[in-house]
N, C-alpha and C. Protein backbone atom coordinates (compact mmCIF):
# COMPACT_ATOMS: atom_id res chain seq x y z
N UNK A 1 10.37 -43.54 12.46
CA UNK A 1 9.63 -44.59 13.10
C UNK A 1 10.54 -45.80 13.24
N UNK A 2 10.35 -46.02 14.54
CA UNK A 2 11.08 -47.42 14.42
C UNK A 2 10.33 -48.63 14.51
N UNK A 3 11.07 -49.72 13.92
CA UNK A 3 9.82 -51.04 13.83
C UNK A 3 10.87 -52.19 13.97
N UNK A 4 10.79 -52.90 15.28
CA UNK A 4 11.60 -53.94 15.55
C UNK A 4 13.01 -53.59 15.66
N UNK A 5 13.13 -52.40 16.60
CA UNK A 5 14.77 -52.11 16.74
C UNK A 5 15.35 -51.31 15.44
N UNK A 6 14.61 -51.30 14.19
CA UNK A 6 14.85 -50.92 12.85
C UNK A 6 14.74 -49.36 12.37
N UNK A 7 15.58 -48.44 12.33
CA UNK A 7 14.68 -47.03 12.21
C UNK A 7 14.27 -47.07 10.84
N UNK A 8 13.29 -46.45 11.05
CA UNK A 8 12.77 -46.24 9.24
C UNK A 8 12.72 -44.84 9.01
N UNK A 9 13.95 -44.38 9.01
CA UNK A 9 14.58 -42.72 8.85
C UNK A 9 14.64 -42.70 7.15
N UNK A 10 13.59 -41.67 6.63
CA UNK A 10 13.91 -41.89 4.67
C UNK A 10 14.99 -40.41 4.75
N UNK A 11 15.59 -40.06 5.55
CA UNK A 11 16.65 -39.10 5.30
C UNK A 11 17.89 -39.52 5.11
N UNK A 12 18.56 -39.44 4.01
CA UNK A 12 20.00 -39.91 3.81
C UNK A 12 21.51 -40.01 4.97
N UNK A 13 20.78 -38.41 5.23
CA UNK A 13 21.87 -37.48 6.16
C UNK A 13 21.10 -36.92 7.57
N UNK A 14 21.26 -37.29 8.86
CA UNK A 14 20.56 -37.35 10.20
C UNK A 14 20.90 -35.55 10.24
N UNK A 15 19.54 -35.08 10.36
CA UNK A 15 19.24 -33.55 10.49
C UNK A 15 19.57 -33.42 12.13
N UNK A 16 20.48 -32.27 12.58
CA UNK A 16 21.16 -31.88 13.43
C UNK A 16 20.02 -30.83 14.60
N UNK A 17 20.15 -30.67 15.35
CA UNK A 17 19.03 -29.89 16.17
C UNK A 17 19.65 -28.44 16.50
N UNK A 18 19.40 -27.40 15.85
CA UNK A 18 20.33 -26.32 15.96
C UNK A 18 18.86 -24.95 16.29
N UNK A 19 19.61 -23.83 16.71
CA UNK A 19 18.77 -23.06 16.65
C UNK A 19 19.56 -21.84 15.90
N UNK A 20 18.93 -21.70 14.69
CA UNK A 20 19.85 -20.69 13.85
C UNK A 20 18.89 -19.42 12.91
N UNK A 21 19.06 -18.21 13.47
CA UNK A 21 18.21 -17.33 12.36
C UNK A 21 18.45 -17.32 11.42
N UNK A 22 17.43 -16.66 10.34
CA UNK A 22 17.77 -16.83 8.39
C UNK A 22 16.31 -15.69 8.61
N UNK A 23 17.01 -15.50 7.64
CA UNK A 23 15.96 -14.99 6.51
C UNK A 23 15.67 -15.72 5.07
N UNK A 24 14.09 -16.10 5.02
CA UNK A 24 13.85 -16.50 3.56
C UNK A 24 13.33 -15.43 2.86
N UNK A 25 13.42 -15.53 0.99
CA UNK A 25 13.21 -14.90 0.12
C UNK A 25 12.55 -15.73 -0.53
N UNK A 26 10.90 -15.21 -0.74
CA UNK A 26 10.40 -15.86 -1.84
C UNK A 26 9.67 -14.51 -2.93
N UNK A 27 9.87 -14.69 -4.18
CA UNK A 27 9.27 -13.83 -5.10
C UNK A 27 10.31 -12.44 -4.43
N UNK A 28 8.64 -11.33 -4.61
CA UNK A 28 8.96 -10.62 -3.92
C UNK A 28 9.05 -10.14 -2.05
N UNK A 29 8.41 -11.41 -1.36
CA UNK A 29 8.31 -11.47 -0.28
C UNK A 29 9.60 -11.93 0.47
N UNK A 30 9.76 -11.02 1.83
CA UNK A 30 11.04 -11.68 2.53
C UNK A 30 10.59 -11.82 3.48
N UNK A 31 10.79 -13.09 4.66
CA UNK A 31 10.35 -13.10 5.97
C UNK A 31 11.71 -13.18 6.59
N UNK A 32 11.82 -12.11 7.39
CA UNK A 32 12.85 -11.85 8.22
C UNK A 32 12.86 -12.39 9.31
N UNK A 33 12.44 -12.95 9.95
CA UNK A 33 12.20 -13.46 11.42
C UNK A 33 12.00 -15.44 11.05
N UNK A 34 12.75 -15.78 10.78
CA UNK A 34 12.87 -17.31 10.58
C UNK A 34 13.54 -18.10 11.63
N UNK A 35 13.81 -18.90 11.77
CA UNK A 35 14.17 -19.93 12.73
C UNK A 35 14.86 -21.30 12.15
N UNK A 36 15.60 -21.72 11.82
CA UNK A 36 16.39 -23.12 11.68
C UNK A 36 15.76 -24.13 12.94
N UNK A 37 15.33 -24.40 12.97
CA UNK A 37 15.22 -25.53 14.21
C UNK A 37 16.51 -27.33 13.56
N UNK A 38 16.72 -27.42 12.64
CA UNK A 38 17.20 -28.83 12.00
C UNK A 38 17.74 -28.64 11.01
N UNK A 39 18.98 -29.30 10.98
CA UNK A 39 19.69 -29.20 10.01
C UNK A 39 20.63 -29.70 9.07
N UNK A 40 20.68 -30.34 7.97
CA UNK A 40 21.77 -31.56 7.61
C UNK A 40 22.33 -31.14 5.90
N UNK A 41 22.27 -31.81 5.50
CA UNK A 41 23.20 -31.39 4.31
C UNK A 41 22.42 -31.97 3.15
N UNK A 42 21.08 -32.41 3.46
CA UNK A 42 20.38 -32.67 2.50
C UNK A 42 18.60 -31.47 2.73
N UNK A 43 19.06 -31.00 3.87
CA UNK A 43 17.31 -30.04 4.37
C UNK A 43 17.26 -29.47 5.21
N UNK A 44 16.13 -28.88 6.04
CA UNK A 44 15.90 -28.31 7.28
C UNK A 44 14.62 -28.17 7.57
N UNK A 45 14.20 -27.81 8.86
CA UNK A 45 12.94 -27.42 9.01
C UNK A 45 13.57 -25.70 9.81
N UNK A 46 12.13 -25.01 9.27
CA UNK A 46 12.17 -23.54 9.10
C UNK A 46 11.12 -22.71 9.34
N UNK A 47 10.77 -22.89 11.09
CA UNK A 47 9.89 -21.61 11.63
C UNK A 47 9.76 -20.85 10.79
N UNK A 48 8.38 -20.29 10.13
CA UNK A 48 7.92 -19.28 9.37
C UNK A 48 7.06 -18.24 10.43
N UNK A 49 6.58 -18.62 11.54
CA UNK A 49 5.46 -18.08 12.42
C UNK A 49 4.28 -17.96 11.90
N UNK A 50 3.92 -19.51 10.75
CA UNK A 50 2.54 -19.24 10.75
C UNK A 50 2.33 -18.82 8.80
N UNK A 51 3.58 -18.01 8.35
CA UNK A 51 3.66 -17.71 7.05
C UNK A 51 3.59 -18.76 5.97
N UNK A 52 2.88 -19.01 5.11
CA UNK A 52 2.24 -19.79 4.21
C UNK A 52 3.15 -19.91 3.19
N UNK A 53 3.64 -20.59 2.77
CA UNK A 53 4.80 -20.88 1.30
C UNK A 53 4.29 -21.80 0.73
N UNK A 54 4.05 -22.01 -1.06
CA UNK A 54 3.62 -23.01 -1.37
C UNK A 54 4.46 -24.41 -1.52
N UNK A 55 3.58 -25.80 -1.48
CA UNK A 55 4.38 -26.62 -1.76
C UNK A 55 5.14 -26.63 -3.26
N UNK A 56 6.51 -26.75 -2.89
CA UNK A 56 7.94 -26.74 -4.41
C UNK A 56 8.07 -25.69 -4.93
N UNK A 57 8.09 -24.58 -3.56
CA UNK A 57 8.58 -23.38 -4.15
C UNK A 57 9.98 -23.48 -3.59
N UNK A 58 10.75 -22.41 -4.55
CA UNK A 58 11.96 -22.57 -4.85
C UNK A 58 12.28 -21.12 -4.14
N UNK A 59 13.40 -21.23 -2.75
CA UNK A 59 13.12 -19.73 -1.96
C UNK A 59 14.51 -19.60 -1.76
N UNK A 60 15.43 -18.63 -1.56
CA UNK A 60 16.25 -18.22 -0.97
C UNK A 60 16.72 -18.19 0.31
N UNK A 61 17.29 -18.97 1.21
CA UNK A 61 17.53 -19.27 2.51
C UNK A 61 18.92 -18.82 2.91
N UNK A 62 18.85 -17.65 3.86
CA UNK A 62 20.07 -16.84 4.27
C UNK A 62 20.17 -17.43 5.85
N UNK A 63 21.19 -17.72 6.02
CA UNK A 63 21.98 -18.15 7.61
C UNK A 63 22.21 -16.92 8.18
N UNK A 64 21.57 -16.59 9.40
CA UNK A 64 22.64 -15.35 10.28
C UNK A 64 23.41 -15.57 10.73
N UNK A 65 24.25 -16.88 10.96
CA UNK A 65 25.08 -17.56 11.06
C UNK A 65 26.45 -16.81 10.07
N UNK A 66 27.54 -16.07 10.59
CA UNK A 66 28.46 -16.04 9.30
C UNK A 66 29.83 -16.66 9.78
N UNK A 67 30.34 -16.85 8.66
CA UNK A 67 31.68 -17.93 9.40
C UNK A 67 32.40 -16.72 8.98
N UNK A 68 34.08 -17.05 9.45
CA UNK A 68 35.22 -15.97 9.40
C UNK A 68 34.95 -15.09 8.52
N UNK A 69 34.86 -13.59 8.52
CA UNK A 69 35.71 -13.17 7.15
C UNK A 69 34.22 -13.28 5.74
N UNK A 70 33.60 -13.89 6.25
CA UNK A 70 32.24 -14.07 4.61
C UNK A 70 30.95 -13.31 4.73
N UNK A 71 30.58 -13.49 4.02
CA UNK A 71 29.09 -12.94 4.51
C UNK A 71 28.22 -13.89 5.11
N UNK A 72 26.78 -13.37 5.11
CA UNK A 72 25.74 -14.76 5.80
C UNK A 72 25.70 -15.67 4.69
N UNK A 73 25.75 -16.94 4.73
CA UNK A 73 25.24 -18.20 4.28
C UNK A 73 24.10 -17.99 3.15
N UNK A 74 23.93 -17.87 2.38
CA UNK A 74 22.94 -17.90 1.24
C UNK A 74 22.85 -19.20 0.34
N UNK A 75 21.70 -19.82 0.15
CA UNK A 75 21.15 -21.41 -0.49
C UNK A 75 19.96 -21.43 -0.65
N UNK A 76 19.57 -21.89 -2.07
CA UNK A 76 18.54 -21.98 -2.80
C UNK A 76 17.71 -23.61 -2.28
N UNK A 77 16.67 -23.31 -1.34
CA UNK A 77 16.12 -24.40 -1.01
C UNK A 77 14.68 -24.49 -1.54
N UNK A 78 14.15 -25.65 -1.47
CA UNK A 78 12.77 -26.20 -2.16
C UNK A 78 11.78 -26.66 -0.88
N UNK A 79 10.49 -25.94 -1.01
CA UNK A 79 9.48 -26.41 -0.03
C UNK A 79 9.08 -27.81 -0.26
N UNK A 80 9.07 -28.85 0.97
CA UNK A 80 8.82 -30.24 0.46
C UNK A 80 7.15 -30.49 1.54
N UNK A 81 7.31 -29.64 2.33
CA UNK A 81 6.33 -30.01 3.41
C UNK A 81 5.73 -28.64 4.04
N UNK A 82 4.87 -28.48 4.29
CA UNK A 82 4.03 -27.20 5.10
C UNK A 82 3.94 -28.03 6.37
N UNK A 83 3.74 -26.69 7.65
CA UNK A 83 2.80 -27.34 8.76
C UNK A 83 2.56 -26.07 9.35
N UNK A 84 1.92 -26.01 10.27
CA UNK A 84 0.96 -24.29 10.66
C UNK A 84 2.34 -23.79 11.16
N UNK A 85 3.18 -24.25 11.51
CA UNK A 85 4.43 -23.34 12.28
C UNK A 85 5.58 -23.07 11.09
N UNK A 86 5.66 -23.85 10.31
CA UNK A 86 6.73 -23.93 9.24
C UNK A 86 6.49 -24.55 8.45
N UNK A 87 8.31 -24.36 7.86
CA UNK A 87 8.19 -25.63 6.65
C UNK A 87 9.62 -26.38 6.28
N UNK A 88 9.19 -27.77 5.64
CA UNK A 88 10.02 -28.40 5.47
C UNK A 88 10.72 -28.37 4.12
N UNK A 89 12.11 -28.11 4.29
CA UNK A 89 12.98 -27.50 2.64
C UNK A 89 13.78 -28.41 2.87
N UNK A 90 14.27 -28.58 1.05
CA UNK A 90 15.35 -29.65 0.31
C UNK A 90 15.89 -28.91 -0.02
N UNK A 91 17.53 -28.80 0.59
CA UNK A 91 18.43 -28.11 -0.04
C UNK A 91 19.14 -28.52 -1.51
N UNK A 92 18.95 -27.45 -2.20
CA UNK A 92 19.40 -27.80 -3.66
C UNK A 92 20.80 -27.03 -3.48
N UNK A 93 21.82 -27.72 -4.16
CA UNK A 93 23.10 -27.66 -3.85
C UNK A 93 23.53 -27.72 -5.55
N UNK A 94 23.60 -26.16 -6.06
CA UNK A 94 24.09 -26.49 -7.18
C UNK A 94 25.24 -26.29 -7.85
N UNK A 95 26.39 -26.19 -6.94
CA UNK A 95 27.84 -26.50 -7.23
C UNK A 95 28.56 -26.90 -5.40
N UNK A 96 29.78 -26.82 -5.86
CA UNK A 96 30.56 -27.56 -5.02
C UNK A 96 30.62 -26.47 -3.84
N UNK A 97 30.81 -25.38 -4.14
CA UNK A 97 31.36 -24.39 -3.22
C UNK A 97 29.58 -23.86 -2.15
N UNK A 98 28.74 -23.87 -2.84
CA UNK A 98 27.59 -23.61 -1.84
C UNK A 98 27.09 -25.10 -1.05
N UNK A 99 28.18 -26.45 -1.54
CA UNK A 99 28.03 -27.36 -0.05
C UNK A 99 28.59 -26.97 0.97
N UNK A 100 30.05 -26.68 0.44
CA UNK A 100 31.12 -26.59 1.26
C UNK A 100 30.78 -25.43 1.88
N UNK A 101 29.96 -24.23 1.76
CA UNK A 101 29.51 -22.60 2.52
C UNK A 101 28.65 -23.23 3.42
N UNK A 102 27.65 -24.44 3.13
CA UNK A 102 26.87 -25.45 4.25
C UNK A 102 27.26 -25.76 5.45
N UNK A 103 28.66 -26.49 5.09
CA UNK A 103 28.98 -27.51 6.09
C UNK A 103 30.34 -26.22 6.56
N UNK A 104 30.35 -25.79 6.51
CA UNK A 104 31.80 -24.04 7.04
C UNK A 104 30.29 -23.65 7.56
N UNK A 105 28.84 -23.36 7.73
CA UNK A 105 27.60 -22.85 8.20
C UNK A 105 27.46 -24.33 9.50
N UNK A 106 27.22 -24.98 9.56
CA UNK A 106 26.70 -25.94 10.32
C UNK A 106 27.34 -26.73 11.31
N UNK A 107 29.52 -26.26 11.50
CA UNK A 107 30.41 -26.06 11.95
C UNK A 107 30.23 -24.78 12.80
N UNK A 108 30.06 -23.90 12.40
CA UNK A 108 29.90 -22.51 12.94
C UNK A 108 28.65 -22.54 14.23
N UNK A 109 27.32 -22.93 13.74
CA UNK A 109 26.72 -23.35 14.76
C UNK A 109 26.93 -23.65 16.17
């Protein structure tokens, strides 16, 4: 929202507009047919088609995206937001090398 020329963006890092398949893993459920629509180095939003995830679940997020030589992109993200089409995830980044597999993912794009 902007207010007087001012954006009032509460995202650290400006989410990128990409269109990228994944597959999420939650529990024992996998939804194969996902969608990246946004993307930054702190989250994303993530076409489910409708598939229900609870809020602050903790899911497995695979990129079909693969850079040189690696496999697909794999990152442990957190549900922050539902909406009937998707959902909104916080990427948890818990060492150095699955940022850096991020941003080698979001280059590739």
């Amino acid at each position: 929202m902007t207010v007087q020329g001012i954006n009032r963006e509460r995202r650290a890092t400006p989410r990128i507009p990409v269109s990228v398949g994944a597959v999420l893993y939650y529990k024992a459920l996998m939804l194969p047919e996902c969608q990246v629509s946004d993307l930054s180095l702190e989250g994303a939003f993530i076409a489910t088609s409708g598939q229900f995830l609870p809020d602050h679940a903790l899911l497995d997020l695979a990129f079909s995206v693969q850079t040189a030589g690696s496999h697909p992109q794999r990152i442990t993200v957190q549900v922050v937001r539902n909406t009937e089409t998707g959902v909104g995830v916080r990427l948890q980044h818990s060492d150095s090398r699955s940022l850096r597999n991020l941003v080698e993912t979001l280059y590739a794009v």
